[in-house]
PDB file of N, CA and C in Angstrom:
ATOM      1  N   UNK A   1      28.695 -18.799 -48.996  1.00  0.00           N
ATOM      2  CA  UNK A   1      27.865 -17.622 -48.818  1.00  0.00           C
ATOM      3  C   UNK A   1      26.889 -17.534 -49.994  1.00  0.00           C
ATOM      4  N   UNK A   2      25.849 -17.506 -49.894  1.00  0.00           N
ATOM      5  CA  UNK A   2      24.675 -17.476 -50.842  1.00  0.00           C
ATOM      6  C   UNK A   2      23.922 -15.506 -51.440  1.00  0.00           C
ATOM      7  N   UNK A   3      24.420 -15.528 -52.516  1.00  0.00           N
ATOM      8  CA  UNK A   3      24.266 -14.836 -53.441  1.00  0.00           C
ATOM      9  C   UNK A   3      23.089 -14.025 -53.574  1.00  0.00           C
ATOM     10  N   UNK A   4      22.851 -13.017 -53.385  1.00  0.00           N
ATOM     11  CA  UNK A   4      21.475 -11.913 -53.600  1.00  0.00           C
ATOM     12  C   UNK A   4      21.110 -11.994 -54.877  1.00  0.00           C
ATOM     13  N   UNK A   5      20.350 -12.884 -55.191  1.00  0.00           N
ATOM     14  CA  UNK A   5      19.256 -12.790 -56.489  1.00  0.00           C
ATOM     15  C   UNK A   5      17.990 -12.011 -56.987  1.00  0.00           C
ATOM     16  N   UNK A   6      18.139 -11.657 -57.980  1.00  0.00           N
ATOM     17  CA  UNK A   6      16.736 -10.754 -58.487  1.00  0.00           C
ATOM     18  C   UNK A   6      16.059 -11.969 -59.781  1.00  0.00           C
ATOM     19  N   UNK A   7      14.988 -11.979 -60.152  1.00  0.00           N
ATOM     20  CA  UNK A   7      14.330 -12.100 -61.332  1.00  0.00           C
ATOM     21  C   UNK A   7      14.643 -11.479 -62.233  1.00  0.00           C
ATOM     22  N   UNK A   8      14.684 -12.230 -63.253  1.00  0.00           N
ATOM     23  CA  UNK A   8      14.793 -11.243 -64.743  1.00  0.00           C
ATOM     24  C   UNK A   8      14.454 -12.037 -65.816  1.00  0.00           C
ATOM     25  N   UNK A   9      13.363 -11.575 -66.451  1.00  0.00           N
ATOM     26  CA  UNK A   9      13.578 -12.191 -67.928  1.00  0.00           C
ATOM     27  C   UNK A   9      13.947 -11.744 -69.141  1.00  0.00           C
ATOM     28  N   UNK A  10      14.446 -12.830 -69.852  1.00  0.00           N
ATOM     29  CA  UNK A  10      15.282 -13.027 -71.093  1.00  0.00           C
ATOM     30  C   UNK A  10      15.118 -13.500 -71.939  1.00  0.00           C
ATOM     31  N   UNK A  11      14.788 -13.071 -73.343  1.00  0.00           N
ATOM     32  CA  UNK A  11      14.345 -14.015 -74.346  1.00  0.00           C
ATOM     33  C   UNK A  11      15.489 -14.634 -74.656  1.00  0.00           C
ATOM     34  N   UNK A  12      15.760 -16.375 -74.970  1.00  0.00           N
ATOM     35  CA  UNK A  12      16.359 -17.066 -75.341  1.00  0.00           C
ATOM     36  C   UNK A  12      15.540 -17.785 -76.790  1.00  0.00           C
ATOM     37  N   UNK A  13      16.553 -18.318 -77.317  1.00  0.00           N
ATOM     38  CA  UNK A  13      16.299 -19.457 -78.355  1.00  0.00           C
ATOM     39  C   UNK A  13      15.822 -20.474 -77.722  1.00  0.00           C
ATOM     40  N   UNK A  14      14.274 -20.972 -78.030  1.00  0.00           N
ATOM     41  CA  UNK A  14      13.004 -21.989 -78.128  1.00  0.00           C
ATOM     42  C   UNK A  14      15.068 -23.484 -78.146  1.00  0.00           C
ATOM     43  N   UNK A  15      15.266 -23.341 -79.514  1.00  0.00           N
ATOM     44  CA  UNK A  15      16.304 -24.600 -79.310  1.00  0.00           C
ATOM     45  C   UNK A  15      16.798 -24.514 -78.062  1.00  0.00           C
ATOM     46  N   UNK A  16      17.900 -23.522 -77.272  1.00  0.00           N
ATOM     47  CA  UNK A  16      18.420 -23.373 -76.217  1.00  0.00           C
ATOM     48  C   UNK A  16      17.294 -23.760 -74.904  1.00  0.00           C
ATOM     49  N   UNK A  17      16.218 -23.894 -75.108  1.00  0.00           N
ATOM     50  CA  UNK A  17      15.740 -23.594 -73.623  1.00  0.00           C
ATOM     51  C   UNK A  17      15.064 -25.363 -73.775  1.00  0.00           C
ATOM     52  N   UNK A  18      14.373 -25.861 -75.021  1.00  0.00           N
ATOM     53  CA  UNK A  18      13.977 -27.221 -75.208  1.00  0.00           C
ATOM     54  C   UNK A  18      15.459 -28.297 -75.299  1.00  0.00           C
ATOM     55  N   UNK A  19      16.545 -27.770 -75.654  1.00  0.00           N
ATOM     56  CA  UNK A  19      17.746 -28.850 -74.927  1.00  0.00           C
ATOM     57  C   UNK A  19      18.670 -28.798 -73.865  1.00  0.00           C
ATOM     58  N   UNK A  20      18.320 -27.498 -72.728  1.00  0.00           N
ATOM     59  CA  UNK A  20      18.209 -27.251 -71.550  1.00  0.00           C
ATOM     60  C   UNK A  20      17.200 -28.026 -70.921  1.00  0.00           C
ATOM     61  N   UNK A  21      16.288 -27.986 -70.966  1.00  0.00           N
ATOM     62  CA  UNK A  21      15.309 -28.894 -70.306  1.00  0.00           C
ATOM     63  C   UNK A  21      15.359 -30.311 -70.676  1.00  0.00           C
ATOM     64  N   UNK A  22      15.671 -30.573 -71.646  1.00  0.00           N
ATOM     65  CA  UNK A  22      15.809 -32.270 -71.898  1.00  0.00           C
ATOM     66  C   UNK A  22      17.153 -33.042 -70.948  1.00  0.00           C
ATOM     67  N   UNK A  23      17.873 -31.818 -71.112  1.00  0.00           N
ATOM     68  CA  UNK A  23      19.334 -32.187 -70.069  1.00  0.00           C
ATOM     69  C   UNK A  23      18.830 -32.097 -68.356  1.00  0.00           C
ATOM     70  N   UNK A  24      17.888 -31.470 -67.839  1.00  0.00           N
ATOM     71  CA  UNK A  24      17.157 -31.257 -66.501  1.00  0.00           C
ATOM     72  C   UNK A  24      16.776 -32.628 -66.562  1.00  0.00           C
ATOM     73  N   UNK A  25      15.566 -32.861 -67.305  1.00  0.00           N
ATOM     74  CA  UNK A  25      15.080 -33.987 -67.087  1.00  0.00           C
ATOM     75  C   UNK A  25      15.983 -35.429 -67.402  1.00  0.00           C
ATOM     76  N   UNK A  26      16.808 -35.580 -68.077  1.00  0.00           N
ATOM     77  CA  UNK A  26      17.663 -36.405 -67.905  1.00  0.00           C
ATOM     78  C   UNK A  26      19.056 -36.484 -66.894  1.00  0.00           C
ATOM     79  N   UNK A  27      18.573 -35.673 -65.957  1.00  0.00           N
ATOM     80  CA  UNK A  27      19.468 -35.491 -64.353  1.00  0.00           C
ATOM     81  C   UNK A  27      21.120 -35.151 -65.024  1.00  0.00           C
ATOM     82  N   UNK A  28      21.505 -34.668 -66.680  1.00  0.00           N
ATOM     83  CA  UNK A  28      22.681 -34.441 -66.782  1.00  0.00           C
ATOM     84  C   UNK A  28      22.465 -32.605 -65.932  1.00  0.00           C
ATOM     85  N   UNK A  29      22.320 -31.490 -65.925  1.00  0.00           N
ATOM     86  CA  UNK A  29      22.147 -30.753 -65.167  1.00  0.00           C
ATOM     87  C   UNK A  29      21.235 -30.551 -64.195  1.00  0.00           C
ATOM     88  N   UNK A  30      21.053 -29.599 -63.116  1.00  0.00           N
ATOM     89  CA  UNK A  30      20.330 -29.834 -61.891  1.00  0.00           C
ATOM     90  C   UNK A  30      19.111 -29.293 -62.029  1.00  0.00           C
ATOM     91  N   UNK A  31      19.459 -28.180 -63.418  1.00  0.00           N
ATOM     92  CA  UNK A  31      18.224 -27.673 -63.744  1.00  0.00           C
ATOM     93  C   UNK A  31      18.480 -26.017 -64.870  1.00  0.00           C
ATOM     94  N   UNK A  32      17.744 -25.659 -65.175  1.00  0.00           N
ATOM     95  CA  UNK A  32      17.201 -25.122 -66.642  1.00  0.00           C
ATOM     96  C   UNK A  32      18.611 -23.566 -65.930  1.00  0.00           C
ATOM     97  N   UNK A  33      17.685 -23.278 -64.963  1.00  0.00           N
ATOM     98  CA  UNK A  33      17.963 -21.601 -64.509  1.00  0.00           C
ATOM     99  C   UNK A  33      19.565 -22.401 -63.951  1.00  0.00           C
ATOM    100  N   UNK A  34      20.401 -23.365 -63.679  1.00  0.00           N
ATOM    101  CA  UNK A  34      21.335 -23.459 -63.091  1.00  0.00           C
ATOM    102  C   UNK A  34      22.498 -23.507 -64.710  1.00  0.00           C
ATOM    103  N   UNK A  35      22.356 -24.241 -65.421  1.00  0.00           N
ATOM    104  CA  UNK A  35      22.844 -23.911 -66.811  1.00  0.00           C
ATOM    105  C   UNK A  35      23.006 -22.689 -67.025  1.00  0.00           C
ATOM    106  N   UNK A  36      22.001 -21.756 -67.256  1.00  0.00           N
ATOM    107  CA  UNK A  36      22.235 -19.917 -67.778  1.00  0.00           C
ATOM    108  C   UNK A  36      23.190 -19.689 -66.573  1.00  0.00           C
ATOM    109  N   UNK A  37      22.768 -19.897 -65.109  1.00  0.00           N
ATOM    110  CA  UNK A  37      23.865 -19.274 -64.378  1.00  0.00           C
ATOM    111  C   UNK A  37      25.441 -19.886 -64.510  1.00  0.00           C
ATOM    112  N   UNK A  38      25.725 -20.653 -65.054  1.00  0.00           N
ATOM    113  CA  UNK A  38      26.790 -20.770 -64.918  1.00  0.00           C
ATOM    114  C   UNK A  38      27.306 -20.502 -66.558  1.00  0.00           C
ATOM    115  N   UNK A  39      26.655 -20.779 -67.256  1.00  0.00           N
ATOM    116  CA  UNK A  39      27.017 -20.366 -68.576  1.00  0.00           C
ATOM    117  C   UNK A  39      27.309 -18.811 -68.144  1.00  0.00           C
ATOM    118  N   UNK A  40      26.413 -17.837 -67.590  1.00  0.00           N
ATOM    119  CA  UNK A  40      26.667 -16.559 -68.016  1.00  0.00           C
ATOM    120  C   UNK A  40      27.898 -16.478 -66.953  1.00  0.00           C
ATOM    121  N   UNK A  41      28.348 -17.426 -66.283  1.00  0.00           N
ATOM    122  CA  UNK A  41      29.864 -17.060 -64.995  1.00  0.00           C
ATOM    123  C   UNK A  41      30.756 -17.100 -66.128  1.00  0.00           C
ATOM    124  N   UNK A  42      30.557 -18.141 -66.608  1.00  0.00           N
ATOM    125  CA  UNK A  42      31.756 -18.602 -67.565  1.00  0.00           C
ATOM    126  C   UNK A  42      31.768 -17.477 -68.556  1.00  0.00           C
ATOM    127  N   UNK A  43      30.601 -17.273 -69.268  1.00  0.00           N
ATOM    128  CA  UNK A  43      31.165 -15.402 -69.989  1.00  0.00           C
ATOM    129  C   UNK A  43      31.255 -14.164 -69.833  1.00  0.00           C
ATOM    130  N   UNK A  44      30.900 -14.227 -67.638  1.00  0.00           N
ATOM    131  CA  UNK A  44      31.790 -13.033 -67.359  1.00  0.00           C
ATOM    132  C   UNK A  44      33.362 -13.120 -67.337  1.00  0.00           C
ATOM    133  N   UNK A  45      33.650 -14.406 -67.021  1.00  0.00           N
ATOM    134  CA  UNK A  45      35.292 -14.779 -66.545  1.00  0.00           C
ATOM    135  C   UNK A  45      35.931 -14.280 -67.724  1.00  0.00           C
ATOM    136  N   UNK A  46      35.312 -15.061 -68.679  1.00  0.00           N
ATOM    137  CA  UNK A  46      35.876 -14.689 -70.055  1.00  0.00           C
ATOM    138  C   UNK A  46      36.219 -13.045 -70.673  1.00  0.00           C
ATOM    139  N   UNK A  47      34.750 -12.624 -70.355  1.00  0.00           N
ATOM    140  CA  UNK A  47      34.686 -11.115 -70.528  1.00  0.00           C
ATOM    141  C   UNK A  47      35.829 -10.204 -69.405  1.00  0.00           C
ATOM    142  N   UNK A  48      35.949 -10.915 -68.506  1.00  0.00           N
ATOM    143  CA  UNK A  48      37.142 -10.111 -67.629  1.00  0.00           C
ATOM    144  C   UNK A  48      38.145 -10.081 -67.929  1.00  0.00           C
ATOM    145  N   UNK A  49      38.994 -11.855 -68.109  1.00  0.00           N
ATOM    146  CA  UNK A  49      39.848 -11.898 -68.687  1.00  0.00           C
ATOM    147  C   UNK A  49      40.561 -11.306 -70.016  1.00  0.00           C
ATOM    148  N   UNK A  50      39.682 -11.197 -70.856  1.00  0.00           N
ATOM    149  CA  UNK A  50      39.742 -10.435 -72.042  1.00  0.00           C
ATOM    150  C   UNK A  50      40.042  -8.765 -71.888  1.00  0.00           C
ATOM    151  N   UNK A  51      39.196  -8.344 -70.891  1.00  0.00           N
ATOM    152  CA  UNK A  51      39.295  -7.145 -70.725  1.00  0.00           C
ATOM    153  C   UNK A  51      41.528  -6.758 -69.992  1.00  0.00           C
ATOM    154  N   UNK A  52      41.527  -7.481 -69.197  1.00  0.00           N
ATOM    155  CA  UNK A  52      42.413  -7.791 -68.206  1.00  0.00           C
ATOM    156  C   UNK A  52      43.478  -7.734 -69.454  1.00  0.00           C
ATOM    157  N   UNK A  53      43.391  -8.506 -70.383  1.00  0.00           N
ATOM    158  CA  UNK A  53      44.098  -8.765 -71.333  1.00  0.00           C
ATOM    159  C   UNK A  53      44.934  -7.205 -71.882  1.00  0.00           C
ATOM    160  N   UNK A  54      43.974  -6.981 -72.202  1.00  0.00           N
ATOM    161  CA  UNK A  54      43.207  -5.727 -72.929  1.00  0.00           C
ATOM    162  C   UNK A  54      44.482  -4.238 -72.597  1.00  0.00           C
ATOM    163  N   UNK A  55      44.010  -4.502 -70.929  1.00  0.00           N
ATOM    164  CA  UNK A  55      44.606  -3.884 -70.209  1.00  0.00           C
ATOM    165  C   UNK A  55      46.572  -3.490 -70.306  1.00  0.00           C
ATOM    166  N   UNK A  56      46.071  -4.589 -70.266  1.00  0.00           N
ATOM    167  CA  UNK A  56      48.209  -4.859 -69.979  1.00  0.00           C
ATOM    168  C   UNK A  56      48.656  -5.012 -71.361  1.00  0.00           C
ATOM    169  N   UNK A  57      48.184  -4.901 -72.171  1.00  0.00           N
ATOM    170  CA  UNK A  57      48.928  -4.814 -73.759  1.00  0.00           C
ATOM    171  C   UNK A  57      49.075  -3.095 -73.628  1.00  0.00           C
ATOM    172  N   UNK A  58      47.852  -2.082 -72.771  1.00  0.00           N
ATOM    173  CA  UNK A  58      47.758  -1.159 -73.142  1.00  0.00           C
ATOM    174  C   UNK A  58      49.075  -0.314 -71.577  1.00  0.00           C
ATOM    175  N   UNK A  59      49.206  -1.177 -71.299  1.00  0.00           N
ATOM    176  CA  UNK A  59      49.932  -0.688 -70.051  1.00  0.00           C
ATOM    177  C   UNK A  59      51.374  -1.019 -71.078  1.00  0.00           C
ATOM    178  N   UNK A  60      51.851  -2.034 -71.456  1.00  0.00           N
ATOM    179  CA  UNK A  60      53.391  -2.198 -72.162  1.00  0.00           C
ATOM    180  C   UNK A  60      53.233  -1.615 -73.036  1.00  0.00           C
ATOM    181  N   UNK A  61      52.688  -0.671 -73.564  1.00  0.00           N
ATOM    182  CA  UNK A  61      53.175   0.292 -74.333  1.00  0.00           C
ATOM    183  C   UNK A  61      53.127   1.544 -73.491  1.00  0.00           C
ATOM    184  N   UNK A  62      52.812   1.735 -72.563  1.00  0.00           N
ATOM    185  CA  UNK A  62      52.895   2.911 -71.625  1.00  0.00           C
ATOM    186  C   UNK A  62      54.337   2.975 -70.763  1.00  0.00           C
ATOM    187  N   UNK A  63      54.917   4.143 -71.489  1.00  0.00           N
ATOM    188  CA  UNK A  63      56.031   4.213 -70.966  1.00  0.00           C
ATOM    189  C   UNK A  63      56.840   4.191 -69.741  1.00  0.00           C
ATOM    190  N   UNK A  64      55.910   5.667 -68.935  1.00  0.00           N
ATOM    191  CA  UNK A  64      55.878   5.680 -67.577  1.00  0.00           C
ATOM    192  C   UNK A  64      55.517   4.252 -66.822  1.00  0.00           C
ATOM    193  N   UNK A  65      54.571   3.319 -67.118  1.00  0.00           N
ATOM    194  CA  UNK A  65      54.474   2.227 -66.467  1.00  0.00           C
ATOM    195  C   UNK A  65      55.333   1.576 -66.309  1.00  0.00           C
ATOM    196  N   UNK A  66      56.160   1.283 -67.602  1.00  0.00           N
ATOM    197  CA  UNK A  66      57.224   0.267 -67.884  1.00  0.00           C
ATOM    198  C   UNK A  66      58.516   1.217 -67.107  1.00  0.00           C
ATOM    199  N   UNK A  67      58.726   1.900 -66.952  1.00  0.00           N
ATOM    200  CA  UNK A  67      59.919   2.941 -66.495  1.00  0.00           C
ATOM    201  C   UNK A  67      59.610   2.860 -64.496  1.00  0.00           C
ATOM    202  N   UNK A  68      58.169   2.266 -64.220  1.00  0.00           N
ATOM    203  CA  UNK A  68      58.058   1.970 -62.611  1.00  0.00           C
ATOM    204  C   UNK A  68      57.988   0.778 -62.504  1.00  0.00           C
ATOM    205  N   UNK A  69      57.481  -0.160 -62.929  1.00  0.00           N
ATOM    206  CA  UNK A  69      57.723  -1.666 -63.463  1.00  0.00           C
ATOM    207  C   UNK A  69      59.205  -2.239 -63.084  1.00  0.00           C
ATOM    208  N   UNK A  70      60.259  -1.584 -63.974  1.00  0.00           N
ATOM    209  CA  UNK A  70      61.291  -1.817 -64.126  1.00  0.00           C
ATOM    210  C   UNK A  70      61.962  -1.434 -62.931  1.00  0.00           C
ATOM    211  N   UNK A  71      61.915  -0.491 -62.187  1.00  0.00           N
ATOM    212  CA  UNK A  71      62.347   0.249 -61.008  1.00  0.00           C
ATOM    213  C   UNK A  71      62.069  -0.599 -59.995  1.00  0.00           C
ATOM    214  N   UNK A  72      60.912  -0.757 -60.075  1.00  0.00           N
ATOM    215  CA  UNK A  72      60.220  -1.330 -58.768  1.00  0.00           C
ATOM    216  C   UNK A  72      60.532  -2.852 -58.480  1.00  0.00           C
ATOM    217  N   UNK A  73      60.867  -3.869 -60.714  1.00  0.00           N
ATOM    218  CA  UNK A  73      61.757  -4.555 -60.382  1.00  0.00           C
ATOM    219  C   UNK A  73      63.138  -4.640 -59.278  1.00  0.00           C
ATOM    220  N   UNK A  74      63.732  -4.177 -60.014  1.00  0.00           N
ATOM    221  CA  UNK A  74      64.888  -3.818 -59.733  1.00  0.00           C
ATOM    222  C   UNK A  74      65.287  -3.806 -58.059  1.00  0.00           C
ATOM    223  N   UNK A  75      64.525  -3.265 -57.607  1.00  0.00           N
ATOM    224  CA  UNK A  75      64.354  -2.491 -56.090  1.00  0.00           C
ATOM    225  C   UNK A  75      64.317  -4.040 -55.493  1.00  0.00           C
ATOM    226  N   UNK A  76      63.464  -5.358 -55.729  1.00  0.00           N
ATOM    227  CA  UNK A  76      63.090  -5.542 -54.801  1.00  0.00           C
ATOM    228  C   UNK A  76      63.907  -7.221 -55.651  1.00  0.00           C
ATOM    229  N   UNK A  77      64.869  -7.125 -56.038  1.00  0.00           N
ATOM    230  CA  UNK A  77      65.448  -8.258 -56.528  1.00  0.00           C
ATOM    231  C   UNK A  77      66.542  -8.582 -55.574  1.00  0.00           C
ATOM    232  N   UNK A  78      67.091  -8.387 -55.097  1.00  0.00           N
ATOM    233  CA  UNK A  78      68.162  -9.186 -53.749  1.00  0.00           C
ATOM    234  C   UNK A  78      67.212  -9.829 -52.857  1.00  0.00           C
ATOM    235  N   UNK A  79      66.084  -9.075 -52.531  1.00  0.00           N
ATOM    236  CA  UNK A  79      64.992  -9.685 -51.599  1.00  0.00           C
ATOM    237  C   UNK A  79      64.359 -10.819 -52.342  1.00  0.00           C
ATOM    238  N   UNK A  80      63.786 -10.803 -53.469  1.00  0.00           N
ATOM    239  CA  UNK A  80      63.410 -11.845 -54.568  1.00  0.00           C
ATOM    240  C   UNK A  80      64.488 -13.273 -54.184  1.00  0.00           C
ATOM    241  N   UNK A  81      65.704 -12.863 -54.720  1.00  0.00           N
ATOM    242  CA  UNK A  81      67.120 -13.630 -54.746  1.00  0.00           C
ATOM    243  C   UNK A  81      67.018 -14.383 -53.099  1.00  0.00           C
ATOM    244  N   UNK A  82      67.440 -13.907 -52.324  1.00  0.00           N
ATOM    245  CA  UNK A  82      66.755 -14.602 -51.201  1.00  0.00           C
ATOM    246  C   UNK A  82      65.406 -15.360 -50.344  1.00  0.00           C
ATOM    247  N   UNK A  83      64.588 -14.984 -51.572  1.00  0.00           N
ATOM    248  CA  UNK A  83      63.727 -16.077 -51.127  1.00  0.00           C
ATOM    249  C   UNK A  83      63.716 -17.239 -51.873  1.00  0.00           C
ATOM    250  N   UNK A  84      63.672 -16.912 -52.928  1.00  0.00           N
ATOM    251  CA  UNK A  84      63.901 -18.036 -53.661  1.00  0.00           C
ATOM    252  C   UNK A  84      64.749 -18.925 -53.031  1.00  0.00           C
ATOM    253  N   UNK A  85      65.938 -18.517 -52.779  1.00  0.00           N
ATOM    254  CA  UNK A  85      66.883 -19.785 -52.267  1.00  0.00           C
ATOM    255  C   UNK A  85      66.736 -20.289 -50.975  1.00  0.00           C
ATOM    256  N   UNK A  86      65.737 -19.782 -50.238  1.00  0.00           N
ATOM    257  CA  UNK A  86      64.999 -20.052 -49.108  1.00  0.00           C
ATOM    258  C   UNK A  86      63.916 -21.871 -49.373  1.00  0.00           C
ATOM    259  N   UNK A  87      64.043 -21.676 -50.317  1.00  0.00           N
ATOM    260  CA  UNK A  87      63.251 -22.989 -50.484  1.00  0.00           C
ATOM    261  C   UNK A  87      63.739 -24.297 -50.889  1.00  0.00           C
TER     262      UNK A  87
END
C-alpha cells in the first residue's frame, strides 16, 4: 500500500546531502530522498521504542498495575499450562 506524501523542506548538512548523492550516483542507494526516508523510519522506531521503554519502567512501579498484572496472571495460568503442553 503506497503512502500519502507531502513536500517538505529541511535544512541538512551540505556534508550529509554531498555523500548522499555520491552514494545515488554510485547505485549504493536508490536515491538522495530514499536515504532521509528511511533514516528518519529508523529514528521513529527508535523514538517509539524508547518511548515504549519509557512506559513500562513507569508502569512497574505502578502499583495498581502490578496488583492486575499479577491477577490477570494468575487467572489465566492452567489455560497457559495447557497450551503449552499442546505442542
Amino acid at each position: 500500500m503506497k503512502q500519502e506524501t507531502i513536500r517538505y523542506t529541511a535544512t541538512l548538512p551540505l556534508n550529509y546531502v554531498v555523500e548522499l548523492k555520491e552514494m545515488a550516483k554510485e547505485k549504493r542507494i536508490p536515491s538522495v530522498n530514499y536515504a532521509i526516508q528511511e533514516a528518519l523510519d529508523e529514528y521513529l522506531k527508535s523514538r517509539k521504542a524508547a518511548r515504549y521503554e519509557e512506559l513500562m519502567r513507569e508502569a512497574g512501579r505502578d502499583e495498581k498495575f502490578l496488583s492486575r498484572t499479577m491477577s490477570c496472571s494468575a487467572s489465566f495460568k492452567v489455560i497457559d499450562g495447557e497450551v503449552a503442553g499442546s505442542w
